[in-house]
C-alpha atoms as a PDB file:
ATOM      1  CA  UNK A   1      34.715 -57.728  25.507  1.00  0.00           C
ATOM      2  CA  UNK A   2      34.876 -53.991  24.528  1.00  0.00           C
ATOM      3  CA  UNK A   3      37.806 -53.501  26.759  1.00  0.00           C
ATOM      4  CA  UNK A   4      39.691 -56.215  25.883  1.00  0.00           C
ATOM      5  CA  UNK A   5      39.267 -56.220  21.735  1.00  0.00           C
ATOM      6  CA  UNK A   6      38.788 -52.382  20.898  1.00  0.00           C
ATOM      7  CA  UNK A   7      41.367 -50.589  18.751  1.00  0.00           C
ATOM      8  CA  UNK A   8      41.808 -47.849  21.915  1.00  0.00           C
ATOM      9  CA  UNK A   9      44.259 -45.706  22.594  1.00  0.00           C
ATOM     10  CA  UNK A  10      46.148 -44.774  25.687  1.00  0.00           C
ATOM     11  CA  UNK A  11      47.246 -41.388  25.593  1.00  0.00           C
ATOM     12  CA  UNK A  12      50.269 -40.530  27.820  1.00  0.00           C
ATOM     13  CA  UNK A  13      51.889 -37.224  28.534  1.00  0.00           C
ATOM     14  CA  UNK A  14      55.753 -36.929  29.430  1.00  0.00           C
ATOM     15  CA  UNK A  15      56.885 -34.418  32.038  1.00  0.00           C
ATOM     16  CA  UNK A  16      58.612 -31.117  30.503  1.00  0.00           C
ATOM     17  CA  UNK A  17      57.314 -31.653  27.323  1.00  0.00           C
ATOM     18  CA  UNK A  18      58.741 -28.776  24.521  1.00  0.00           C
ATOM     19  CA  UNK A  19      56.125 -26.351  23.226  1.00  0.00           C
ATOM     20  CA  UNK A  20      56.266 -24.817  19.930  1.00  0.00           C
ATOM     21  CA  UNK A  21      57.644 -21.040  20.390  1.00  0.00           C
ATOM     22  CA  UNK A  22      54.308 -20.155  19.287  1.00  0.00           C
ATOM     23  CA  UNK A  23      52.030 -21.607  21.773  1.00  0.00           C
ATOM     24  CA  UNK A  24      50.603 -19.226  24.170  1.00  0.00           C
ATOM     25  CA  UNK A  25      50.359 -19.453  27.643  1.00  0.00           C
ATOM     26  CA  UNK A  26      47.020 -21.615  27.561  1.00  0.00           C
ATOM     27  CA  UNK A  27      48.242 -24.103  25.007  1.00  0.00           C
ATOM     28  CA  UNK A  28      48.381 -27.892  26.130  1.00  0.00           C
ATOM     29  CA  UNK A  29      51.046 -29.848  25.605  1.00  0.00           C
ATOM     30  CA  UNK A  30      51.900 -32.597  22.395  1.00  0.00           C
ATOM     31  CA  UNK A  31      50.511 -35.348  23.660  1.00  0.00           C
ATOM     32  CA  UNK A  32      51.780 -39.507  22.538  1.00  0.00           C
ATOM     33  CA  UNK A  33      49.387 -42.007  22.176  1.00  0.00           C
ATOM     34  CA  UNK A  34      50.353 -45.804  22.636  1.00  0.00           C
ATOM     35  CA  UNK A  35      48.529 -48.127  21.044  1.00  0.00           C
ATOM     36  CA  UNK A  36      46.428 -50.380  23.385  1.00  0.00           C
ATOM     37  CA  UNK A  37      47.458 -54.092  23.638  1.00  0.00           C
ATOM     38  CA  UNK A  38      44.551 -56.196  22.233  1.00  0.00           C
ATOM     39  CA  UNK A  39      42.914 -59.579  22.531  1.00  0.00           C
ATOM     40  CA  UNK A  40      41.758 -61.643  19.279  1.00  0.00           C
ATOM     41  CA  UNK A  41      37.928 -61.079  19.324  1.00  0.00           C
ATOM     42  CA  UNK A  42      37.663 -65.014  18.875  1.00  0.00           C
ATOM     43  CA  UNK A  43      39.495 -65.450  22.153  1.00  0.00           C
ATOM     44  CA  UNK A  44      37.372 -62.917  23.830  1.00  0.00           C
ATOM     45  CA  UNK A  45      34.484 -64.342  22.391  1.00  0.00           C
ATOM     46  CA  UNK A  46      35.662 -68.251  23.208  1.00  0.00           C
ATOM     47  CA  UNK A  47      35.725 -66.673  26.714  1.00  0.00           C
ATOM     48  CA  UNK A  48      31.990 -66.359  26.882  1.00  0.00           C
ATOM     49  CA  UNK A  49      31.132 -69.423  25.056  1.00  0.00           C
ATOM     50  CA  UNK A  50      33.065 -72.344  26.731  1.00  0.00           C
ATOM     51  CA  UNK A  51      30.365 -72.318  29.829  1.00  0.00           C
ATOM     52  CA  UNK A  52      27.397 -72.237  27.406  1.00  0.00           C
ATOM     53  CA  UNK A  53      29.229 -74.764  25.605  1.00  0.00           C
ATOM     54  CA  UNK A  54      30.083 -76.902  28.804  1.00  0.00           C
ATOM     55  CA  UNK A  55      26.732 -76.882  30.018  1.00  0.00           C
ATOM     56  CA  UNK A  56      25.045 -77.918  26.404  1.00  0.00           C
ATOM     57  CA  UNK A  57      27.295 -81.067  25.992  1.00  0.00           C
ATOM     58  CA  UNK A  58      26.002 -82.032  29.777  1.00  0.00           C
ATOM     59  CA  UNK A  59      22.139 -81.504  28.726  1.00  0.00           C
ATOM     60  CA  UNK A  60      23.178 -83.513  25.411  1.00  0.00           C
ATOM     61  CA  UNK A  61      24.856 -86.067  27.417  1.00  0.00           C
ATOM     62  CA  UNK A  62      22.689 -86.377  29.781  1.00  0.00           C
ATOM     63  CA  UNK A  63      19.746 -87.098  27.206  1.00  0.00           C
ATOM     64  CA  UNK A  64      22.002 -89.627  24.516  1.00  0.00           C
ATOM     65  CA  UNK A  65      24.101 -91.242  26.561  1.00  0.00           C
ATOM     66  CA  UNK A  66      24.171 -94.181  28.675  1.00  0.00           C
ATOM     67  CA  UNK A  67      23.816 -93.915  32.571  1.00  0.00           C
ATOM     68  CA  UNK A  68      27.239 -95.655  33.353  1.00  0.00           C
ATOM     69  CA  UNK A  69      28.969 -94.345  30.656  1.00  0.00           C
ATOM     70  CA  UNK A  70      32.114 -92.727  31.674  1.00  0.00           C
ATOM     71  CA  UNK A  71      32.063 -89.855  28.476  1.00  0.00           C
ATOM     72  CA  UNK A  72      28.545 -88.854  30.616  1.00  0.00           C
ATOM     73  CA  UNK A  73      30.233 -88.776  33.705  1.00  0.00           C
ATOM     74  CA  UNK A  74      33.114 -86.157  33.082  1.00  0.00           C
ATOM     75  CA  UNK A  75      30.732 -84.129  31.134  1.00  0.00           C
ATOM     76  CA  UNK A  76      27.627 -84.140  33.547  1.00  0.00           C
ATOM     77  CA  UNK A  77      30.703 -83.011  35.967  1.00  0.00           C
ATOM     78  CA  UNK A  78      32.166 -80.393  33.483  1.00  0.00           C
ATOM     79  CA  UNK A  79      28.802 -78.877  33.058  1.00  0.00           C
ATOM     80  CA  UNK A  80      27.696 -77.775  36.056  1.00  0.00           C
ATOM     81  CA  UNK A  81      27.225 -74.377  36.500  1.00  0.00           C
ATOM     82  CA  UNK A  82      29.824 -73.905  39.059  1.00  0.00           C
ATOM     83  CA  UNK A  83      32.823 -75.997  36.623  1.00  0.00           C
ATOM     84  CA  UNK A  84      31.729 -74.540  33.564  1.00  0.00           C
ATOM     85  CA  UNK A  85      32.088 -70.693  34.907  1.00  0.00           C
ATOM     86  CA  UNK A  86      34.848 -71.408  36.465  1.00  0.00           C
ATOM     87  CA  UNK A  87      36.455 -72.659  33.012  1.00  0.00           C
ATOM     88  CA  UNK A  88      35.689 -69.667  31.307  1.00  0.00           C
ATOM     89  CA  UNK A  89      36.977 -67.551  33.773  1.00  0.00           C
ATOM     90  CA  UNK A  90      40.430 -69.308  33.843  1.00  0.00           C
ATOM     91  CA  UNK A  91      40.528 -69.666  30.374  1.00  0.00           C
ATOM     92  CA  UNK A  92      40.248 -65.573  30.280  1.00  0.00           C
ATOM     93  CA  UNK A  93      42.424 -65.292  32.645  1.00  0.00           C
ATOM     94  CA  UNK A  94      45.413 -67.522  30.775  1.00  0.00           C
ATOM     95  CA  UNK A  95      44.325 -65.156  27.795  1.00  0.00           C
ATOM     96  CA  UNK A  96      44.936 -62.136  29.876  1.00  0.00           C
ATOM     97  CA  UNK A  97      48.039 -63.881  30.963  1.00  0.00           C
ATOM     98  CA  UNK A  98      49.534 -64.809  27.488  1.00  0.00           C
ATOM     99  CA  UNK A  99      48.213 -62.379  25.286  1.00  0.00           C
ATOM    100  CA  UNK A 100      47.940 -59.050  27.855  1.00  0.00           C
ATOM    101  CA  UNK A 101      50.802 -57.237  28.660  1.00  0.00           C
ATOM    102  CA  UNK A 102      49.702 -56.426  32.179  1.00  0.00           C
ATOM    103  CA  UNK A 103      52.159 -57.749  35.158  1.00  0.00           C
ATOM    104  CA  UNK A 104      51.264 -60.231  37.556  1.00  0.00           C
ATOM    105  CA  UNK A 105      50.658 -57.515  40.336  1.00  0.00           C
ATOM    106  CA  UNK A 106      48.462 -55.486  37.686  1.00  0.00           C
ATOM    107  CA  UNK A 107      46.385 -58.402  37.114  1.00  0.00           C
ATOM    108  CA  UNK A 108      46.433 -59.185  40.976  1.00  0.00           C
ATOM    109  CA  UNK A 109      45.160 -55.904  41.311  1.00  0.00           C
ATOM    110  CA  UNK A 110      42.259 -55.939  38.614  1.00  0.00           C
ATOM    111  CA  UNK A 111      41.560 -59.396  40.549  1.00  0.00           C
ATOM    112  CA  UNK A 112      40.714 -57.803  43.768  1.00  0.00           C
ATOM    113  CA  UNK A 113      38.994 -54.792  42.583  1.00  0.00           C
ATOM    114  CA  UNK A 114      36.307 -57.021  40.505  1.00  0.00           C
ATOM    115  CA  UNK A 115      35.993 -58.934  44.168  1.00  0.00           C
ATOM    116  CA  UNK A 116      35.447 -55.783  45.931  1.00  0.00           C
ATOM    117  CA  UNK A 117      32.339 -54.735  43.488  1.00  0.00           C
ATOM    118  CA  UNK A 118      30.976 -57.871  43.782  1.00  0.00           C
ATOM    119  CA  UNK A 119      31.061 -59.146  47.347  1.00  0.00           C
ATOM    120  CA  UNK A 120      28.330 -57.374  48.692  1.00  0.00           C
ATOM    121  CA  UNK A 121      25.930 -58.045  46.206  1.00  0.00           C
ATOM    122  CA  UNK A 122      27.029 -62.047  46.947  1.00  0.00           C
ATOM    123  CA  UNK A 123      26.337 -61.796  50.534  1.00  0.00           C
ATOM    124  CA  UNK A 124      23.234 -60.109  50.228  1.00  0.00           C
ATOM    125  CA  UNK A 125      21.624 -62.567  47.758  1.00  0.00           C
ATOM    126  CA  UNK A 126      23.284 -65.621  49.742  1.00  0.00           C
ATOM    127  CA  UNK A 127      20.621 -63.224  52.771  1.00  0.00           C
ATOM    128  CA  UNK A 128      18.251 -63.255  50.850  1.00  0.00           C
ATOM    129  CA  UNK A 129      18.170 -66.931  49.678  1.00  0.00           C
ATOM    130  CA  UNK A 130      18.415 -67.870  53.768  1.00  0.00           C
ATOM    131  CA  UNK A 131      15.430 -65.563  54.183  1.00  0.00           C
ATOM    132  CA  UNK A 132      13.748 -67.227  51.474  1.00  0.00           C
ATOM    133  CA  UNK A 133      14.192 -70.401  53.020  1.00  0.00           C
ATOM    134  CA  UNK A 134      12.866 -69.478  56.260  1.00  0.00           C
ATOM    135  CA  UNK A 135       9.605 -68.627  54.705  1.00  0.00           C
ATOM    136  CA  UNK A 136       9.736 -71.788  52.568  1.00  0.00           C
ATOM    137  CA  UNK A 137       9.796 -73.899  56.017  1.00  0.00           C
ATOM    138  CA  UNK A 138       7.709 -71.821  57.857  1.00  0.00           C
ATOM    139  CA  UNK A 139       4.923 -73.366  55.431  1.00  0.00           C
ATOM    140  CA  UNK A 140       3.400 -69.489  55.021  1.00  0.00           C
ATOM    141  CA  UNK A 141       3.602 -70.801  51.159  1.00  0.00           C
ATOM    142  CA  UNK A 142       1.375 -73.584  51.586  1.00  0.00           C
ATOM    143  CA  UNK A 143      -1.232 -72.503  53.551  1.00  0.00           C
ATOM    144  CA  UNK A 144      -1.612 -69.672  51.061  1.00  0.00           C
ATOM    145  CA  UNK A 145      -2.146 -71.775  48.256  1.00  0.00           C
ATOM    146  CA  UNK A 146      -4.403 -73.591  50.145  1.00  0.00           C
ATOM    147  CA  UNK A 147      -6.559 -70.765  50.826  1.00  0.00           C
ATOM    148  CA  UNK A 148      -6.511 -69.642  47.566  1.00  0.00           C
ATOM    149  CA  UNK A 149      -7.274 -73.035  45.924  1.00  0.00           C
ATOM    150  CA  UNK A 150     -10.963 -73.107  47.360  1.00  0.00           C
ATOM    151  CA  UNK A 151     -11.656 -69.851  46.751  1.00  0.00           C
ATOM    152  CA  UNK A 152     -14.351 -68.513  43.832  1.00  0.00           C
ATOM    153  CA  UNK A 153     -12.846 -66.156  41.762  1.00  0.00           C
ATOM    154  CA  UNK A 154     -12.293 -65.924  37.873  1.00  0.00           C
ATOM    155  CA  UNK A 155      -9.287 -69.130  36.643  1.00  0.00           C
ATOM    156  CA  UNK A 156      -6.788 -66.372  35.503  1.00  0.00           C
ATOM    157  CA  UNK A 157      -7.266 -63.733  38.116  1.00  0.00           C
ATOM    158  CA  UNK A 158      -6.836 -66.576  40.759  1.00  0.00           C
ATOM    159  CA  UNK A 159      -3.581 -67.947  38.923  1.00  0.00           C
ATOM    160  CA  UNK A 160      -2.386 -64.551  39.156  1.00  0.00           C
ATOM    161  CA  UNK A 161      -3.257 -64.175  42.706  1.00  0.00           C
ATOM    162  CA  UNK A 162      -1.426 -67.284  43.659  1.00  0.00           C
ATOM    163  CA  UNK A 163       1.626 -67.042  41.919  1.00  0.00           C
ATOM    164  CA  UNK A 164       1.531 -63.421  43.299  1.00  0.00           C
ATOM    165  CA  UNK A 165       1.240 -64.127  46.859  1.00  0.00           C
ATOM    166  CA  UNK A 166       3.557 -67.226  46.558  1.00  0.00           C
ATOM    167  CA  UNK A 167       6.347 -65.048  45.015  1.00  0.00           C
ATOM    168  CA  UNK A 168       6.008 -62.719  47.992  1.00  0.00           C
ATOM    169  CA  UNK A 169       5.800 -65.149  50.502  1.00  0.00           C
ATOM    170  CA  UNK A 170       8.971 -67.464  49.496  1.00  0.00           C
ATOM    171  CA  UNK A 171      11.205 -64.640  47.398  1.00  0.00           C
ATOM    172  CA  UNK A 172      11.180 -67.158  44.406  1.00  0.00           C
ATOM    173  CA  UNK A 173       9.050 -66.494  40.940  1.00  0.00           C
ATOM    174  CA  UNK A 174      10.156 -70.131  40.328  1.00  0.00           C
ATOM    175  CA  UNK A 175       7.997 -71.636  43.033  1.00  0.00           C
ATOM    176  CA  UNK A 176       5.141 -69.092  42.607  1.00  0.00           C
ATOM    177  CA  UNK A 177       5.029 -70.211  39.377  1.00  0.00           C
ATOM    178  CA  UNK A 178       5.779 -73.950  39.337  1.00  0.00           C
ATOM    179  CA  UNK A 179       3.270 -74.392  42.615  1.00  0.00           C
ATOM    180  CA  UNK A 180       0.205 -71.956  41.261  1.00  0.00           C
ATOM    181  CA  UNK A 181       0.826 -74.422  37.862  1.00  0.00           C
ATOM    182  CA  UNK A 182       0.336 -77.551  39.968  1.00  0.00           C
ATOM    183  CA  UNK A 183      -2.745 -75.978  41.763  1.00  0.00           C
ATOM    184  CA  UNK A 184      -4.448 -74.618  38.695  1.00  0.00           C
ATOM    185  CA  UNK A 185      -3.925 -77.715  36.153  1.00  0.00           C
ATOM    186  CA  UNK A 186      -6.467 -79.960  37.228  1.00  0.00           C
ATOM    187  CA  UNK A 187      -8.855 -76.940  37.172  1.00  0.00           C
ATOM    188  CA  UNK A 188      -8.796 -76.204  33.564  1.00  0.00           C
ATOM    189  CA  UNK A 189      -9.935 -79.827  32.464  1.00  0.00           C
ATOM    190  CA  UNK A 190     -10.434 -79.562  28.837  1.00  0.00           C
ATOM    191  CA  UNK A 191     -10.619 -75.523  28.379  1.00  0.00           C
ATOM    192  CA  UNK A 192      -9.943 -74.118  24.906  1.00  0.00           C
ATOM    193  CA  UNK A 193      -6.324 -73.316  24.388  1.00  0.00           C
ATOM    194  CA  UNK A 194      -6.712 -69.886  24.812  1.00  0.00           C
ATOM    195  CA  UNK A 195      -7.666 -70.286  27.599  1.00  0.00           C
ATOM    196  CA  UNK A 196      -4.978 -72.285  29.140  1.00  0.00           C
ATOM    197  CA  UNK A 197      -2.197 -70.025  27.270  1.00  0.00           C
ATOM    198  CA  UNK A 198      -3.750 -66.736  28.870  1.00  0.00           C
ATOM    199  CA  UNK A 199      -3.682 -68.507  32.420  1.00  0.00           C
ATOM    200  CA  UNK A 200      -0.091 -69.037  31.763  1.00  0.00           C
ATOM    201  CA  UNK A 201       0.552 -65.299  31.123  1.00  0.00           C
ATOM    202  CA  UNK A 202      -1.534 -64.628  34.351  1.00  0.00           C
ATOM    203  CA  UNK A 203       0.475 -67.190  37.023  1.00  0.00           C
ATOM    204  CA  UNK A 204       3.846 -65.562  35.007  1.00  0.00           C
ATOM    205  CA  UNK A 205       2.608 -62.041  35.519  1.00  0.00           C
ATOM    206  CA  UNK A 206       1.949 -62.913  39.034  1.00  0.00           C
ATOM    207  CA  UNK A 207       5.245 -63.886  39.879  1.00  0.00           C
ATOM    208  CA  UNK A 208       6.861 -60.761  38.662  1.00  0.00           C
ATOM    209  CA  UNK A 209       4.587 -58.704  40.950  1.00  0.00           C
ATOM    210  CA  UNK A 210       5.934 -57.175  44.447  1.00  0.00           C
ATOM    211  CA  UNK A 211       9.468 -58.114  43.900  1.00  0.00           C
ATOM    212  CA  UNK A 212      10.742 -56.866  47.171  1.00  0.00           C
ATOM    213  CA  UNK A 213      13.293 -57.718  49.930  1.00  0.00           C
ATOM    214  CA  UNK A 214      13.212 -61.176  49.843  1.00  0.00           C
ATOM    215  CA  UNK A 215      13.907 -61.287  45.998  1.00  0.00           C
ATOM    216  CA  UNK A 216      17.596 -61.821  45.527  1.00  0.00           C
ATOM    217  CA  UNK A 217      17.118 -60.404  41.977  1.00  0.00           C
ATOM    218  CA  UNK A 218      16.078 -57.053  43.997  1.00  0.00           C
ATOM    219  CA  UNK A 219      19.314 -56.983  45.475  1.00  0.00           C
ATOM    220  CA  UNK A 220      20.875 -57.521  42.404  1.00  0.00           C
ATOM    221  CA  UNK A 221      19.317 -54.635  40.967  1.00  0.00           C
ATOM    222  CA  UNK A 222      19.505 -52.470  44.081  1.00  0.00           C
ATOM    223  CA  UNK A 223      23.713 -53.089  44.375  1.00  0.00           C
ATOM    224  CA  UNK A 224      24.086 -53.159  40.495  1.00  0.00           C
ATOM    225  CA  UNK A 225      22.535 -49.426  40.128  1.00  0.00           C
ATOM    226  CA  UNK A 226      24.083 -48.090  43.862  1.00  0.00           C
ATOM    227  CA  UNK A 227      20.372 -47.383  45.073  1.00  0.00           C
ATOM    228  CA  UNK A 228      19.619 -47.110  48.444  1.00  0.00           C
ATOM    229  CA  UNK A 229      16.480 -49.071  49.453  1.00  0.00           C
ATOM    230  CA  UNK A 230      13.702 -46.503  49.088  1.00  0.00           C
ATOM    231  CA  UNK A 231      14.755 -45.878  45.369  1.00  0.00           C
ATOM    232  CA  UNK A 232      14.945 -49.749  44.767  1.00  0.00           C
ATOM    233  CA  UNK A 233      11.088 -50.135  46.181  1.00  0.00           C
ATOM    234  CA  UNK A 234      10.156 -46.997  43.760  1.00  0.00           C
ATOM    235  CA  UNK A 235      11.906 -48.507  40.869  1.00  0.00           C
ATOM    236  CA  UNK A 236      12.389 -52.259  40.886  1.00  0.00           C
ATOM    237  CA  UNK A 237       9.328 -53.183  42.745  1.00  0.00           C
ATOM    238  CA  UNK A 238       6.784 -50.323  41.037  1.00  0.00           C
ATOM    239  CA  UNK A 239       7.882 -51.350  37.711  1.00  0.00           C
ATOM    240  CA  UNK A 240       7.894 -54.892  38.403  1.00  0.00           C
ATOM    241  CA  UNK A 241       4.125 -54.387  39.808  1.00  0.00           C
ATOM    242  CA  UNK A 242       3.225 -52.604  37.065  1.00  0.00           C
ATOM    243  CA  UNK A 243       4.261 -54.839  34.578  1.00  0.00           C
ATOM    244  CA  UNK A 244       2.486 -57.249  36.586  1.00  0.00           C
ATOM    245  CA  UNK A 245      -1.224 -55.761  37.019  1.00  0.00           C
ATOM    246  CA  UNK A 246      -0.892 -54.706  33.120  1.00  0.00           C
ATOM    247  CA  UNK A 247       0.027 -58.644  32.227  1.00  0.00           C
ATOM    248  CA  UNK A 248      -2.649 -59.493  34.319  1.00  0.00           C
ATOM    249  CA  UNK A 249      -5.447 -56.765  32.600  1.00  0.00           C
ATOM    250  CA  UNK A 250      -4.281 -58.068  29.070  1.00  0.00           C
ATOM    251  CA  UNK A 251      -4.909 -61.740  30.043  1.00  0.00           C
ATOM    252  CA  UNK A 252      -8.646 -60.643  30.784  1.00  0.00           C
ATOM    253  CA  UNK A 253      -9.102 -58.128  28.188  1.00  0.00           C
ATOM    254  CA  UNK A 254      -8.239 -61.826  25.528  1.00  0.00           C
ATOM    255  CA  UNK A 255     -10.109 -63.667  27.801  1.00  0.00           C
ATOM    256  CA  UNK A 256     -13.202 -62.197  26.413  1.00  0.00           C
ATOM    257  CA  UNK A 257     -12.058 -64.005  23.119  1.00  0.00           C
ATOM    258  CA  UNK A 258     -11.427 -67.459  24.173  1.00  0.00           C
END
């Protein structure tokens, strides 16, 4: 938005340019500045909204409005993720278009330079998400959480542990998360509500743990910064560990509490 709204300046230097008689042999030339053409900060700004916008009429929709009604239909359809990106990009793009004063093969070229940075990072997570899949219907998930359901350990150190091991196991947080929650509910009956908040921040913490090659959002990370994989494992996944064991020592420390 920076680029496209800032009061920049592009400075250009003509060829042959006349010193002053004065200038000695180390003295740059006068140099022209042109003033940058710039995009209304509301239309850069209407850029980023009209998805978040899209997608909040389909939730409202969706929750107000009748089942066959046709006003639901076209907005359930303009809100999906998908549509509503795609608006906003088009509608940046006719900005660009209208109120740039780039060329068509300048903004062809801007085009297929944006594709070229993020390609890779779509193939690898579209990897990942096949890899994730694999483990999904191998059933390794499962027969984890089975395992760890009968086993006697502590209510927020085994949320933790499940959610962990599930994250591994499928590359998701979502399912170590959602499936350690289905496991753990019945077990915490009528507990205080400390006690079921602070098993929430353990299955959470969990799922952040050991964020490795099966995560797409390693990927991300690793493309996004240009690591190479060792510096991805020291980085993403250490920190992501980290943050997990220290979520999971702060649960116990307030267990004491509840």
């Amino acid at each position: 938005m920076a680029q496209f709204t800032g009061a920049g300046e592009r400075v250009e230097v003509t060829e042959g340019e006349q010193r002053h008689p004065s200038d000695g042999p180390g003295a740059h030339p006068t140099l022209s500045a042109a003033p940058r053409p710039q995009v209304p900060i509301g239309l850069a700004v209407a850029a980023v909204l009209i998805p978040v916008v899209l997608m909040l009429l389909r939730t409202l929709a969706e929750t107000t409005l009748d089942e066959s009604s046709g006003p639901r239909a076209w907005l359930t359809f303009a809100g999906e993720p998908l549509i509503a990106m795609l608006a906003g990009f088009l509608f940046a793009l006719g900005v660009m278009a209208v109120r740039g004063s780039n060329s068509g093969e300048q903004t062809r070229r801007s085009l297929t330079g944006s594709l070229q940075s993020v390609a890779p990072i779509l193939l690898i997570i579209g990897g990942g998400g096949a890899f994730n899949q694999v483990l999904k219907d191998s059933g390794i998930g499962a027969a984890i959480a089975t395992a760890a359901e009968g086993a006697r350990l502590n209510l927020i150190v085994l949320g933790w542990l499940i959610a962990l091991l599930l994250s591994l196991t499928t590359g998701s947080a979502t399912v170590g998360i959602v499936s350690a929650t289905g496991i753990l509910a019945p077990l915490v009956g009528n507990g205080s509500t400390l006690e079921a908040s602070l098993l929430v921040v353990a299955i959470g913490s969990g799922s952040l743990g050991l964020n490795y090659v099966n995560h797409a959002g390693f990927w991300l990370v690793k493309e996004s910064f240009g690591m190479d994989l060792t510096q991805a494992a020291k980085t993403q996944t250490a920190v992501q560990t980290m943050v997990s064991v220290l979520g999971l020592g702060m649960a116990l420390l307030l267990s004491v509490f509840a």
